[in-house]
N, C-alpha and C. Protein backbone atom coordinates (compact mmCIF):
# COMPACT_ATOMS: atom_id res chain seq x y z
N UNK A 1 68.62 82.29 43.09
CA UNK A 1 67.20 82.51 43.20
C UNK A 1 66.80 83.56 42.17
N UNK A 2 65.60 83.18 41.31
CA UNK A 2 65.02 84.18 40.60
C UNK A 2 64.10 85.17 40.62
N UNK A 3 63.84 85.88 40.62
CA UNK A 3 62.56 86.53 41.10
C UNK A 3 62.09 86.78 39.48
N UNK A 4 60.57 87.05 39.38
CA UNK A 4 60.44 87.61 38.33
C UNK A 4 59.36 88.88 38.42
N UNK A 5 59.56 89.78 37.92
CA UNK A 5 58.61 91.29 38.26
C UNK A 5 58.19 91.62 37.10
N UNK A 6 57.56 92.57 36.44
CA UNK A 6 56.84 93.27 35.87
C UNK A 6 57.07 94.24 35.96
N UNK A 7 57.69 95.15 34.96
CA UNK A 7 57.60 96.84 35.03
C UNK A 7 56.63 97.17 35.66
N UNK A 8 57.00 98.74 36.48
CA UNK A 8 55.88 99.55 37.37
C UNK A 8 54.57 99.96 36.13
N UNK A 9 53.67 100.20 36.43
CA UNK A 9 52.93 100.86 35.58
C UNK A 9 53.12 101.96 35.57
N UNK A 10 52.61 102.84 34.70
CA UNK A 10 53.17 104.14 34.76
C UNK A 10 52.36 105.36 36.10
N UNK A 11 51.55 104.48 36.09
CA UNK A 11 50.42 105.34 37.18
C UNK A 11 51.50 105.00 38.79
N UNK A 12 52.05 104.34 38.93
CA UNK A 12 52.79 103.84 40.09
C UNK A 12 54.13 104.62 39.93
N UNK A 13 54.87 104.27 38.64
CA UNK A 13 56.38 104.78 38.70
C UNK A 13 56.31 106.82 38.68
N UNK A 14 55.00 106.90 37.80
CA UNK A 14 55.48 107.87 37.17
C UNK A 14 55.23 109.20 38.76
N UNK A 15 54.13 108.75 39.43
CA UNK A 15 53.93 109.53 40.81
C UNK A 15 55.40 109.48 41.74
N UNK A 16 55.52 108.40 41.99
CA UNK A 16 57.08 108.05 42.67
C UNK A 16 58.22 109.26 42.02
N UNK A 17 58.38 108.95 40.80
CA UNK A 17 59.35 110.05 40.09
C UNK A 17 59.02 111.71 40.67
N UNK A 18 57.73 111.76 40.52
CA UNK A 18 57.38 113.28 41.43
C UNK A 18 57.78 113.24 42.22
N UNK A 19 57.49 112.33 43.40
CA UNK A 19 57.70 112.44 44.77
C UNK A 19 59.22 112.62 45.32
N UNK A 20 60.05 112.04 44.18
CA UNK A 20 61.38 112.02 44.81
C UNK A 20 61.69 113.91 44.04
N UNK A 21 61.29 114.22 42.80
CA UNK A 21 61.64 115.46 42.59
C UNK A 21 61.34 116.23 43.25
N UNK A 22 59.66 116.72 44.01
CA UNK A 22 59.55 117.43 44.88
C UNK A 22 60.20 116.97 46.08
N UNK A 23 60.83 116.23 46.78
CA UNK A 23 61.88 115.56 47.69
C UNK A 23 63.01 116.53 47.66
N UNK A 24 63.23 116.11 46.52
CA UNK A 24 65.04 116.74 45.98
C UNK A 24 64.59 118.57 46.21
N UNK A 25 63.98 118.95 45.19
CA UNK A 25 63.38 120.32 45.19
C UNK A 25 63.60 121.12 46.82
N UNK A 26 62.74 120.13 47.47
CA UNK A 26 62.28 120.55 49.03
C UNK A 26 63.51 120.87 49.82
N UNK A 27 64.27 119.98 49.79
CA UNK A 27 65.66 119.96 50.40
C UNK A 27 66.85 120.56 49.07
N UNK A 28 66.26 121.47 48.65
CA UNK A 28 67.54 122.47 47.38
C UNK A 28 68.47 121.46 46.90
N UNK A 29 68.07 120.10 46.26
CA UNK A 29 68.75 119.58 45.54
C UNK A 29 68.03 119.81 44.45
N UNK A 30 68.68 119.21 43.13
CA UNK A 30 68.20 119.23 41.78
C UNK A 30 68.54 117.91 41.11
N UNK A 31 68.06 117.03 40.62
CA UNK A 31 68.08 115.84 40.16
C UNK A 31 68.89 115.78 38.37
N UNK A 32 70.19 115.21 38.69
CA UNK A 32 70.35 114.84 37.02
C UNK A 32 71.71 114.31 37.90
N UNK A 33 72.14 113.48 36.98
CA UNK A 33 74.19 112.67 36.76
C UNK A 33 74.68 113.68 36.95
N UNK A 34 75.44 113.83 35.79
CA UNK A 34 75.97 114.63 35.30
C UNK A 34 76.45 115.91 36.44
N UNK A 35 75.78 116.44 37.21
CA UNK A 35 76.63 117.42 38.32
C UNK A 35 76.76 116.88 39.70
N UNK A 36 76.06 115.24 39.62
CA UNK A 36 76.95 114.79 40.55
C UNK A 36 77.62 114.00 40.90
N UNK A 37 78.10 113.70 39.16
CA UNK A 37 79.61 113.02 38.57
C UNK A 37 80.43 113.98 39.13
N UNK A 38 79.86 115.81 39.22
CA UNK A 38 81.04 116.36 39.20
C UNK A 38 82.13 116.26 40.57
N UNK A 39 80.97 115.67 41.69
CA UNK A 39 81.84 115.78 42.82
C UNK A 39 82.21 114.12 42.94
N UNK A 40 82.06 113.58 42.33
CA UNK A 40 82.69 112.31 42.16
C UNK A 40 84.46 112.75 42.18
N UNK A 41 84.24 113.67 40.88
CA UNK A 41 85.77 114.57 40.32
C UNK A 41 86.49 115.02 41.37
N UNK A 42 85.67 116.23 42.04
CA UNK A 42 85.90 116.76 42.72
C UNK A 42 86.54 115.99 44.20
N UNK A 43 86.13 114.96 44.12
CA UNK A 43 86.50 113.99 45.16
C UNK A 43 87.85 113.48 45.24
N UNK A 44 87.93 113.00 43.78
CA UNK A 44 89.31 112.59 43.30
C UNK A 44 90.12 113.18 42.88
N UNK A 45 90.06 114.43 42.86
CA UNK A 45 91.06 115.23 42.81
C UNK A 45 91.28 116.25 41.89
N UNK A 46 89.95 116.42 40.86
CA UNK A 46 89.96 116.90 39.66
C UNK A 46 90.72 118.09 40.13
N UNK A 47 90.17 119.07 41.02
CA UNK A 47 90.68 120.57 40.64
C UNK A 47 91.91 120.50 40.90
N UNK A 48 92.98 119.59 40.59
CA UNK A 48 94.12 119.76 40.27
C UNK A 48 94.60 120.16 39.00
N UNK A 49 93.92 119.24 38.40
CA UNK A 49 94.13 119.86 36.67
C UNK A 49 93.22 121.08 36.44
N UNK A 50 91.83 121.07 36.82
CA UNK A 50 90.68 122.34 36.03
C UNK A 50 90.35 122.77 37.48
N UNK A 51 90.10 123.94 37.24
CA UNK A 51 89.65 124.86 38.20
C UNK A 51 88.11 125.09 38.37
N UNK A 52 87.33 124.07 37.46
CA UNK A 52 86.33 124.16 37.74
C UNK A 52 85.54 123.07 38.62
N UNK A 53 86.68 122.13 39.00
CA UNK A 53 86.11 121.27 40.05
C UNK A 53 86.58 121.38 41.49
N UNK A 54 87.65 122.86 41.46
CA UNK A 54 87.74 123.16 42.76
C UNK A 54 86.85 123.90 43.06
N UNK A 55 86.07 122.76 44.32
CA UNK A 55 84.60 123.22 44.96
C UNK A 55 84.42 121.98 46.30
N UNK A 56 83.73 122.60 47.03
CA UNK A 56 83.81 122.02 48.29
C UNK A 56 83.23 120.73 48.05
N UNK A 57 83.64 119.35 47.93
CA UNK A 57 83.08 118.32 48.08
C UNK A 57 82.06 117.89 49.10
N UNK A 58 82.03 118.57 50.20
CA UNK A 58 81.32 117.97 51.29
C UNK A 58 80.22 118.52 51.09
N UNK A 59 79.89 119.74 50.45
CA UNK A 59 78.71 120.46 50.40
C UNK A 59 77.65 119.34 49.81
N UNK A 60 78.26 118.72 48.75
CA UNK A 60 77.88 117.56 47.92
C UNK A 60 77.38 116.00 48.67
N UNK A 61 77.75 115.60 49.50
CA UNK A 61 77.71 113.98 50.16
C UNK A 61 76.70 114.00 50.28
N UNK A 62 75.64 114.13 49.57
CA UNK A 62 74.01 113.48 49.26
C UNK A 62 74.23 113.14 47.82
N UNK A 63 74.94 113.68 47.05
CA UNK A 63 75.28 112.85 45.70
C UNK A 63 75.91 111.88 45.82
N UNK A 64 76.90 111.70 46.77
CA UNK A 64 77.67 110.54 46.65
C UNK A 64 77.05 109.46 46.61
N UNK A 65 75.77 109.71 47.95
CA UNK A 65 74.55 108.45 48.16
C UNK A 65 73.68 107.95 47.05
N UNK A 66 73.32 109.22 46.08
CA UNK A 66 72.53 109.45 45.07
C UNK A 66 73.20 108.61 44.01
N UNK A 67 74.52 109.20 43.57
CA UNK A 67 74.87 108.27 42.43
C UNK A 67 75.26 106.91 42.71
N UNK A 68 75.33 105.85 44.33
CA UNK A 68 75.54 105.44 44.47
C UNK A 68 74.43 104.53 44.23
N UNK A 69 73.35 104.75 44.80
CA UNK A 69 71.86 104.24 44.82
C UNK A 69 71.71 103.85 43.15
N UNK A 70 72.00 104.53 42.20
CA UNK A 70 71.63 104.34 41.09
C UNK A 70 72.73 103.03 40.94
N UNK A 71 74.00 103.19 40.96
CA UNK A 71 74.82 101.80 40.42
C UNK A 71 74.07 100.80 41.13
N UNK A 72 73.60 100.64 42.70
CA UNK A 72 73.57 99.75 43.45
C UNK A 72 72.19 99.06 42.99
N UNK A 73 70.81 100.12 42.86
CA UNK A 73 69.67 99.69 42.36
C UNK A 73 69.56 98.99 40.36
N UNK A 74 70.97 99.68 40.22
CA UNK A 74 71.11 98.67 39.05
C UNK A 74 71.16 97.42 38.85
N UNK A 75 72.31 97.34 39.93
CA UNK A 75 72.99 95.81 39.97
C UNK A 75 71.75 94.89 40.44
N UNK A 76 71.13 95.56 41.26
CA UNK A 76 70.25 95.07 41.98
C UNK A 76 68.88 94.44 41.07
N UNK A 77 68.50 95.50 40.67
CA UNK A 77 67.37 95.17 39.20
C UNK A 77 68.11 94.03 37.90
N UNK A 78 69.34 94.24 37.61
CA UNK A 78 69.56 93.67 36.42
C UNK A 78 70.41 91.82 37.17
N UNK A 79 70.01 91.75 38.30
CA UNK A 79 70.52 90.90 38.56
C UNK A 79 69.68 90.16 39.29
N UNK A 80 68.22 90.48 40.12
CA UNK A 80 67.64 90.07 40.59
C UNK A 80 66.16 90.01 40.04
N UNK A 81 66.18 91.58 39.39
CA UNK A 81 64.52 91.28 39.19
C UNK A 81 64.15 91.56 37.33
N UNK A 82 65.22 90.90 36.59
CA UNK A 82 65.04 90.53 35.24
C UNK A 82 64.88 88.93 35.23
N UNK A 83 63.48 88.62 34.30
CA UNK A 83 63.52 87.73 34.47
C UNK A 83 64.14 86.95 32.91
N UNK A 84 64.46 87.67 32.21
CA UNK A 84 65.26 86.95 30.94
C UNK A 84 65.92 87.93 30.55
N UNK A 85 66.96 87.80 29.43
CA UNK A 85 67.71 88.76 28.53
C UNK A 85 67.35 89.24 27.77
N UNK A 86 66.52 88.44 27.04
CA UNK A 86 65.70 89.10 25.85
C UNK A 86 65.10 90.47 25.78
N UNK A 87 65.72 90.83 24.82
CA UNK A 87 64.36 91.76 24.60
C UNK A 87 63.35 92.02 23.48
N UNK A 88 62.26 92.51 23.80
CA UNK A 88 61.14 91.87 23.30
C UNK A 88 61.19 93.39 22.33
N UNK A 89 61.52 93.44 21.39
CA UNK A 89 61.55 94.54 19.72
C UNK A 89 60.98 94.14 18.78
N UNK A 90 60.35 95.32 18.04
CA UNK A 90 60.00 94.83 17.12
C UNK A 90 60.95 94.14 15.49
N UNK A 91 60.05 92.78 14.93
CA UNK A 91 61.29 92.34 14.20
C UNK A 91 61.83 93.11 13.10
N UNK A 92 60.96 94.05 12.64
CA UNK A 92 61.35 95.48 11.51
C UNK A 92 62.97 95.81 12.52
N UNK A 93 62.49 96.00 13.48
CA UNK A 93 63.77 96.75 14.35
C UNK A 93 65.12 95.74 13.97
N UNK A 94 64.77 94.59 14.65
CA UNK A 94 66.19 93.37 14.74
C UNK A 94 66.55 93.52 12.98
N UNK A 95 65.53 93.39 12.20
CA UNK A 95 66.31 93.25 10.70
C UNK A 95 67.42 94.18 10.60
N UNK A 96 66.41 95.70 10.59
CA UNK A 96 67.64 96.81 10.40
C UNK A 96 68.30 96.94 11.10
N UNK A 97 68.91 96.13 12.54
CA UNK A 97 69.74 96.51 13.20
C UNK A 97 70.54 95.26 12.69
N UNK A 98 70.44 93.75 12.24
CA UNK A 98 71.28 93.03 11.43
C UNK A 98 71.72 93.28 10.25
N UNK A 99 71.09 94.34 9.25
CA UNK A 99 71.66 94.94 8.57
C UNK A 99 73.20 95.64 8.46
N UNK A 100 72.50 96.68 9.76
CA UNK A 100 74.00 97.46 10.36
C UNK A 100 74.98 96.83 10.83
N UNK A 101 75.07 95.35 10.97
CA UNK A 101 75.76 94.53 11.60
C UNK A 101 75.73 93.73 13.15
N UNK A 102 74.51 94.51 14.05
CA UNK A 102 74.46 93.93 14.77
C UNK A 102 73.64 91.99 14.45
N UNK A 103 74.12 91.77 15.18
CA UNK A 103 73.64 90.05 14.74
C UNK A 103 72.78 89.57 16.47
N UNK A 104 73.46 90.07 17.37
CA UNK A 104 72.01 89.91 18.43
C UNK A 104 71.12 90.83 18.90
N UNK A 105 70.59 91.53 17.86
CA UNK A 105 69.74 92.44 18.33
C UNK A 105 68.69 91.76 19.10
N UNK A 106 67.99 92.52 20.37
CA UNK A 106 66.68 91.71 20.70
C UNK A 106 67.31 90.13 21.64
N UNK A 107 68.57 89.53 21.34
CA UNK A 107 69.24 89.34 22.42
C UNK A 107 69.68 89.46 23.78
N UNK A 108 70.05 90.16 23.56
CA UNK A 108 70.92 91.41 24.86
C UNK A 108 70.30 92.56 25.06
N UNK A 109 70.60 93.22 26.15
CA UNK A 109 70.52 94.70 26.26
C UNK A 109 71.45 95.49 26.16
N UNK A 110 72.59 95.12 26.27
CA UNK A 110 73.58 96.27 24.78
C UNK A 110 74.19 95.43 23.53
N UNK A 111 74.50 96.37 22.66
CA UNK A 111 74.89 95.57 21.41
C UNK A 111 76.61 94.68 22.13
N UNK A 112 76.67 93.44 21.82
CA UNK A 112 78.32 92.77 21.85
C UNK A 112 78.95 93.30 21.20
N UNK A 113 78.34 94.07 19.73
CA UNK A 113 79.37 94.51 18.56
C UNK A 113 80.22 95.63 19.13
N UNK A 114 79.59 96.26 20.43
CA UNK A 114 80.36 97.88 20.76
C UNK A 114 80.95 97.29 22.15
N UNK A 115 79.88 96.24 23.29
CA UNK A 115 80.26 96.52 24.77
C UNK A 115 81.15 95.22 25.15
N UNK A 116 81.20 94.07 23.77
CA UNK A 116 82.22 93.05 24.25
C UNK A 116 82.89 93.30 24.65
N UNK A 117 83.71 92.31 25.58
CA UNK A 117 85.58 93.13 26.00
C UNK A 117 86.20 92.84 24.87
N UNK A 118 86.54 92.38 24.20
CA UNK A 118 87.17 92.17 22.96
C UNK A 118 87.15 93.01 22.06
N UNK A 119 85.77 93.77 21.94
CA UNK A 119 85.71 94.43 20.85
C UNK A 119 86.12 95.66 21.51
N UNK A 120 85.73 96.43 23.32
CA UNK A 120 86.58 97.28 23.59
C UNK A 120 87.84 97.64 23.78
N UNK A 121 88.30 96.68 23.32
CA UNK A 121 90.12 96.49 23.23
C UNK A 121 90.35 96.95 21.95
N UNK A 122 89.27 97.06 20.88
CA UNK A 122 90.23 96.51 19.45
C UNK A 122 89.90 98.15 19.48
N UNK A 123 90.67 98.58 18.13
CA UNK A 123 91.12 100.10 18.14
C UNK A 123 89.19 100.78 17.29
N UNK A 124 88.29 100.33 16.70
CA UNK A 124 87.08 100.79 16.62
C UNK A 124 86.62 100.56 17.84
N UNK A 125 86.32 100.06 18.56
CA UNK A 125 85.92 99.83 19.92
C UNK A 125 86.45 101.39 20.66
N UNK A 126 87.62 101.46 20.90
CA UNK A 126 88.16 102.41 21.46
C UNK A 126 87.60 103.28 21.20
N UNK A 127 87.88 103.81 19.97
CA UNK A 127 87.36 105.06 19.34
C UNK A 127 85.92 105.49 19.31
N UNK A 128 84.79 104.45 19.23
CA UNK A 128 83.66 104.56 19.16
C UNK A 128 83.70 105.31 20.69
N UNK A 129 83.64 104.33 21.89
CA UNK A 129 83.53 104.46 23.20
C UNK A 129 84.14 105.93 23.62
N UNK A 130 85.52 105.75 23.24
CA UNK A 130 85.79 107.29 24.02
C UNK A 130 85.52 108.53 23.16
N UNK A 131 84.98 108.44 21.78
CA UNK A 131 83.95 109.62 21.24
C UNK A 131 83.19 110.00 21.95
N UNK A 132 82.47 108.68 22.10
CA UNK A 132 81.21 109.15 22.49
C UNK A 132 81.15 109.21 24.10
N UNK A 133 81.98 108.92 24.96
CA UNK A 133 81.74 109.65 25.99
C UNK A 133 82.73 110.87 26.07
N UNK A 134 83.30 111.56 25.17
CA UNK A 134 83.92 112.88 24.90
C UNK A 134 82.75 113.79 24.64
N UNK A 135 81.68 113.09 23.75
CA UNK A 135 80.84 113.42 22.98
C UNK A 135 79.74 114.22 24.33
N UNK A 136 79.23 113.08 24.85
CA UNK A 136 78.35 113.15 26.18
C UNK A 136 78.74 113.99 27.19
N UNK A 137 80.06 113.86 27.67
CA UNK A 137 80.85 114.78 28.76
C UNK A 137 80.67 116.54 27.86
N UNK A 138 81.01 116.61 26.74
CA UNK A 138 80.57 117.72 25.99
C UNK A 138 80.04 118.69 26.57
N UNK A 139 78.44 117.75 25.63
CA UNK A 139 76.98 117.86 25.70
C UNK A 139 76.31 118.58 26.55
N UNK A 140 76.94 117.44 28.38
CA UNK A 140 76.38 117.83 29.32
C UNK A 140 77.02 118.92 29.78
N UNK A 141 78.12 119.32 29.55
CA UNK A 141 78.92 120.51 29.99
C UNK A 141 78.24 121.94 29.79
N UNK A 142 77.97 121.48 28.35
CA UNK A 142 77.52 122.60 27.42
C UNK A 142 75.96 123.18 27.56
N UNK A 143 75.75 121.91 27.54
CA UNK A 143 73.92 122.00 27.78
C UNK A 143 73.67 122.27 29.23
N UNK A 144 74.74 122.60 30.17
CA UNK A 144 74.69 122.76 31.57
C UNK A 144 73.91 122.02 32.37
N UNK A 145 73.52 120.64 32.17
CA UNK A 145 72.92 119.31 32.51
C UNK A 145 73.17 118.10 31.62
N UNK A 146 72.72 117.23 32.20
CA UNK A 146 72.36 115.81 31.23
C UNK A 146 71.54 115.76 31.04
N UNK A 147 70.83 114.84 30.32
CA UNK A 147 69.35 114.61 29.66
C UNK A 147 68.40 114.37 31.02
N UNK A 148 68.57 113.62 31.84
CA UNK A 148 67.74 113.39 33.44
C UNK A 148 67.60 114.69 33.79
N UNK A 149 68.14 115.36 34.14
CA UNK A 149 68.27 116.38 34.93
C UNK A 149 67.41 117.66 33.84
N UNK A 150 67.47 117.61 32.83
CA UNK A 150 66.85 119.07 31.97
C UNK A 150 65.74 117.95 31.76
N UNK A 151 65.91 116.67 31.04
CA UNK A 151 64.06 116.23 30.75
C UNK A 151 63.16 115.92 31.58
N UNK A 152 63.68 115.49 33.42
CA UNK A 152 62.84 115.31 34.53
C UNK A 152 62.74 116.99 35.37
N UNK A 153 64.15 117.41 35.76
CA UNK A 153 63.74 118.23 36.56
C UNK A 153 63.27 119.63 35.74
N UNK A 154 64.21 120.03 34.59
CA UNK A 154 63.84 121.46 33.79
C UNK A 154 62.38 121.28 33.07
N UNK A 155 62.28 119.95 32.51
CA UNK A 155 60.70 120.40 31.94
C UNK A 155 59.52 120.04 32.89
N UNK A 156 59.76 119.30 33.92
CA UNK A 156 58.74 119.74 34.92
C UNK A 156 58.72 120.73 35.91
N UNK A 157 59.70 121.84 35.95
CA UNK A 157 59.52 122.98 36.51
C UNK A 157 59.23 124.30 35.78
N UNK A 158 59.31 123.82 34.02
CA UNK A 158 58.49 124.65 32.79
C UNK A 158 60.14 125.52 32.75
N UNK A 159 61.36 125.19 32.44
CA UNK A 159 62.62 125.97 32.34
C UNK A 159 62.76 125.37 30.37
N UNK A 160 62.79 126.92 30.17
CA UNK A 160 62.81 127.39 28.72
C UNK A 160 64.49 126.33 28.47
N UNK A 161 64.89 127.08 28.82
CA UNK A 161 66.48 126.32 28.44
C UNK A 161 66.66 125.20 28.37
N UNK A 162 65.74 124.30 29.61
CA UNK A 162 65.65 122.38 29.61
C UNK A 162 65.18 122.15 27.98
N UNK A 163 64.17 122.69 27.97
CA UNK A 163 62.82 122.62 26.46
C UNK A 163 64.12 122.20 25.71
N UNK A 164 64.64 123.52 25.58
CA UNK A 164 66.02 123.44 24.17
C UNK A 164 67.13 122.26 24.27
N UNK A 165 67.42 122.44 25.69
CA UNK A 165 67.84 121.39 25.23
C UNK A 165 67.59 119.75 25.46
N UNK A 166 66.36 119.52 25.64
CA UNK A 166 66.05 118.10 25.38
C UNK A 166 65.90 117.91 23.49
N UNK A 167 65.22 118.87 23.22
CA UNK A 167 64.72 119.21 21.89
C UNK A 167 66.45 118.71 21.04
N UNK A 168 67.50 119.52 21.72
CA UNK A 168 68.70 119.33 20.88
C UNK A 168 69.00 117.73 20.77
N UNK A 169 68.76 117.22 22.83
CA UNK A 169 68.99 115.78 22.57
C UNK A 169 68.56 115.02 21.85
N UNK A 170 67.38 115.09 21.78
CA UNK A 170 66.54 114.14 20.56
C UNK A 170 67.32 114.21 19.28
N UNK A 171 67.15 115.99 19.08
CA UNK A 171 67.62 115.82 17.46
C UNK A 171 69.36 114.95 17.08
N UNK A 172 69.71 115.51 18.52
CA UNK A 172 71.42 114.59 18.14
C UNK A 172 71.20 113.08 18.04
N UNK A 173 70.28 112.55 19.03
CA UNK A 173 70.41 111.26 18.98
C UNK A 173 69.48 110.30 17.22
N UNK A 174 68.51 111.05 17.26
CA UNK A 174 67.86 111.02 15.64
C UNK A 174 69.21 110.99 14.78
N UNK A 175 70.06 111.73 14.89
CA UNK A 175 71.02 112.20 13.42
C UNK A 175 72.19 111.02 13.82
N UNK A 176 72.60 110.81 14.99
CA UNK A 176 73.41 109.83 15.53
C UNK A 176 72.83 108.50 14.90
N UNK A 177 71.81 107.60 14.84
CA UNK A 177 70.79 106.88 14.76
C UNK A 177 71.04 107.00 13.28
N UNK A 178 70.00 107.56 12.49
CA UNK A 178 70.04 107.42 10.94
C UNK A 178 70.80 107.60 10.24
N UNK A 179 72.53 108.54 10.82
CA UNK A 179 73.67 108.76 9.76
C UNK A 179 75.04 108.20 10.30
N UNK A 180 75.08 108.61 11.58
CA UNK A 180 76.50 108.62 11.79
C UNK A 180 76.26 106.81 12.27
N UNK A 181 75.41 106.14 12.82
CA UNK A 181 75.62 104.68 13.18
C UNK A 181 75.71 103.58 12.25
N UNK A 182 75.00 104.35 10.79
CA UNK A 182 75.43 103.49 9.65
C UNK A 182 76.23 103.32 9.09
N UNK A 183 77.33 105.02 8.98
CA UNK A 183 78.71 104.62 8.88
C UNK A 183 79.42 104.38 9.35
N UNK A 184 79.51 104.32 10.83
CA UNK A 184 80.33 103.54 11.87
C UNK A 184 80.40 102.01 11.85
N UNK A 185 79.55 101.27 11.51
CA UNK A 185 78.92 100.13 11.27
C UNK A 185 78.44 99.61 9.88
């Protein structure tokens, strides 16, 4: 069975997004991945190796629900309420991205050239993938959030430090984008 939907408008999604932050806020949570991947870790056993994931897991079991909701409302959206694959880019975009080598841009919603299984087997595949989530695990370490968490919850509570670093994300992903994806590709 197909369903077919329509993105929220923004007047609909974008209130909802408040509502769950002042939610989270209300009840002393804070909204982003990234710290509650950490008790994912923490679950499985991390603070065996690092000492920074020995920390009480249970304090945590509203993330578990949280990051769970997100895989589940994925599966859920990308399986029920898409109504094609396509995506609709502009064709300036698909050229220069067939340039770089992708060949279904505007196809799919990730490139085959990086997320095939085939191509994550072959040794660029590898390397791309576990850079860049070396890269990301970093980032968020460093930047003491992920991008959700400093661009929803830090710049709508006016936190100087979110500012910086969304500001950094952009600029990495800009320089990622115009230098480093052309020579990877």
């Amino acid at each position: 069975m197909e369903f077919i939907f329509q993105p929220w408008a923004w007047y609909i999604a974008g209130p909802m997004i408040a509502l769950v932050l002042f939610l989270l806020n209300y009840f002393g949570h804070g909204f982003g991945v990234s710290s509650n991947l950490e008790t994912f870790c923490t679950l499985a056993g991390a603070g065996k190796v690092s000492n920074y994931f020995k920390k009480d897991w249970k304090k945590q079991t509203w993330s578990l629900l949280f990051v769970s909701g997100i895989i589940i409302g994925g599966y859920l959206s990308s399986t029920f309420l898409m109504s094609t694959e396509v995506v609709i880019i502009n064709p300036e975009v698909v050229s220069e991205l067939a340039d770089l080598g992708f060949a279904d841009a505007g196809q799919t919603y990730v490139p085959t050239e990086i997320f095939a299984t085939e191509n994550i087997f072959s040794l660029k595949g590898f390397i791309v993938l576990v850079g860049a989530g070396m890269m990301i695990g970093f980032g968020a370490r460093y930047a003491g959030g992920c991008t959700s968490g400093h661009a929803i919850t830090g710049l709508s509570s006016l936190q100087l430090p979110s500012l910086l670093a969304v500001v950094g994300f952009f600029a990495g992903g800009l320089i990622m984008t115009w230098f480093f994806i052309p020579l990877i590709f």
